[in-house]
C-alpha atoms as a PDB file:
ATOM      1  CA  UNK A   1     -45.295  -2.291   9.696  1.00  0.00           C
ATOM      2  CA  UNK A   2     -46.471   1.494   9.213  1.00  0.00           C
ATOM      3  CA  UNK A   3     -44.060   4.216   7.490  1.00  0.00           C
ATOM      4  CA  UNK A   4     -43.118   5.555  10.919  1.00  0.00           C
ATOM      5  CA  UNK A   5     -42.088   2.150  12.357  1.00  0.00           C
ATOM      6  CA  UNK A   6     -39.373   1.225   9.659  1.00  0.00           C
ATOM      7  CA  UNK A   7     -38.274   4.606   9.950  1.00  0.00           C
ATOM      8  CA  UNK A   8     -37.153   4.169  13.350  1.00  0.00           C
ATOM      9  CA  UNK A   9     -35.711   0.638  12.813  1.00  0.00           C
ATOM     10  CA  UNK A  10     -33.450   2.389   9.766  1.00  0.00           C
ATOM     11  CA  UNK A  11     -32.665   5.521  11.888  1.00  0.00           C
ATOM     12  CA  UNK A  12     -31.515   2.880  14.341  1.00  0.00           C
ATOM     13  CA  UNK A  13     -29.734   0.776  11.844  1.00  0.00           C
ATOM     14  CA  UNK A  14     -28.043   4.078  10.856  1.00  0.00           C
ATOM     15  CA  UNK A  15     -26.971   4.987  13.822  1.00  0.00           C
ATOM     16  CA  UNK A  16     -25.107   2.190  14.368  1.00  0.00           C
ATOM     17  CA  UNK A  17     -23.543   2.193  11.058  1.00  0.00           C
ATOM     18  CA  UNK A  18     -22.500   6.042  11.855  1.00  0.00           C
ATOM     19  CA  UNK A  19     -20.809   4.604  15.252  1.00  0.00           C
ATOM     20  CA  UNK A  20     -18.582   2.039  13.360  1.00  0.00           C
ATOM     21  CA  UNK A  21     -17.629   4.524  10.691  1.00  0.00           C
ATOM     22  CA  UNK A  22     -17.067   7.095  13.405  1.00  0.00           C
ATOM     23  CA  UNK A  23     -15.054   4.156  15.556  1.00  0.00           C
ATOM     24  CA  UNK A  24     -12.803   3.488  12.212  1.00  0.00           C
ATOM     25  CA  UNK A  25     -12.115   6.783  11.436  1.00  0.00           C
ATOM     26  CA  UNK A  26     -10.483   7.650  14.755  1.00  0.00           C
ATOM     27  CA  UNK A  27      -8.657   4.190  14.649  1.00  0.00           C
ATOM     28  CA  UNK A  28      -6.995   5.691  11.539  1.00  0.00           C
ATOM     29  CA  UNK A  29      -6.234   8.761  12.447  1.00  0.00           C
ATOM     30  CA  UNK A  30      -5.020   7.969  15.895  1.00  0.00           C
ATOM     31  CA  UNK A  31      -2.858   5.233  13.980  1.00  0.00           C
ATOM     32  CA  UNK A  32      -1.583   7.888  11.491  1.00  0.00           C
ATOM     33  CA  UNK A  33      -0.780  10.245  14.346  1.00  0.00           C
ATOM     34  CA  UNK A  34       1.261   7.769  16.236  1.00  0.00           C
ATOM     35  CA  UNK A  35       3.404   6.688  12.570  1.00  0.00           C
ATOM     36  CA  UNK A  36       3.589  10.638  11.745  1.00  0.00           C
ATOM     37  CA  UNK A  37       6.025  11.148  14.729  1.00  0.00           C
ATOM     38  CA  UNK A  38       8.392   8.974  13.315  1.00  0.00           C
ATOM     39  CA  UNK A  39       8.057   9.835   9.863  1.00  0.00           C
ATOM     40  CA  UNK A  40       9.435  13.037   7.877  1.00  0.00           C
ATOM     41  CA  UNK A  41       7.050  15.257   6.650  1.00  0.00           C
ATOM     42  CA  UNK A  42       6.843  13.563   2.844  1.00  0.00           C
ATOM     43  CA  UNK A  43       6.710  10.203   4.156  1.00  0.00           C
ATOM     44  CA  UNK A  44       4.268  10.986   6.271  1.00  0.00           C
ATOM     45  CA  UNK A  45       1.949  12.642   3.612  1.00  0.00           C
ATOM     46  CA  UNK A  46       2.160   9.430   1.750  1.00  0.00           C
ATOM     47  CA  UNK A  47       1.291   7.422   4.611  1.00  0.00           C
ATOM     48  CA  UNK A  48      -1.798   9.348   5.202  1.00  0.00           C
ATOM     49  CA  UNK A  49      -2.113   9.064   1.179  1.00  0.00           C
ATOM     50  CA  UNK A  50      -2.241   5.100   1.597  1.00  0.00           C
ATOM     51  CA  UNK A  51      -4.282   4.802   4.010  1.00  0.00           C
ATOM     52  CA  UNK A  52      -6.872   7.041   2.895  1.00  0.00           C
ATOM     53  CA  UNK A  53      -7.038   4.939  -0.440  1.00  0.00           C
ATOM     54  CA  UNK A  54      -6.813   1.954   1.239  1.00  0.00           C
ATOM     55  CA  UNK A  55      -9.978   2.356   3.704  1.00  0.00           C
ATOM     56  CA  UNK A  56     -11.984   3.745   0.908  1.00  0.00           C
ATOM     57  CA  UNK A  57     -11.322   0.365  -1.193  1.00  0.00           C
ATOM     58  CA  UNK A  58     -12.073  -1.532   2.281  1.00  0.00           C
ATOM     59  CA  UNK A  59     -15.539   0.581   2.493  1.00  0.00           C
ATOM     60  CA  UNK A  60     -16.300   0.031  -1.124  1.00  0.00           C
ATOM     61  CA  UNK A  61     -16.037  -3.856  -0.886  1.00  0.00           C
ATOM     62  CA  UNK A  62     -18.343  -3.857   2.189  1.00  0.00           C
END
């Protein structure tokens, strides 16, 4: 396989990686949105806090 093959099967592989990260992001902040309404302004800070920490640790154990 030459140098310019693999780099189209990674570009590709990235690209799909970039979709689910994009696809999780707005999942979070669409979620965080929707719970903000409800929330007061503190609680809602911490909220976003939380979650924030808690997709980096889900990232990190991927």
């Amino acid at each position: 396989m030459t140098e310019e093959e693999l780099k189209v099967k990674f570009d590709h592989i990235q690209g799909i990686l970039n979709r689910c990260i994009n696809h999780a992001y707005q999942i979070i902040t669409d979620s965080i949105a929707a719970k903000s309404e409800y929330l007061s302004c503190e609680q809602a800070d911490e909220l976003e806090k939380q979650e924030y920490i808690r997709t980096a640790d889900e990232l990190t154990e991927a």
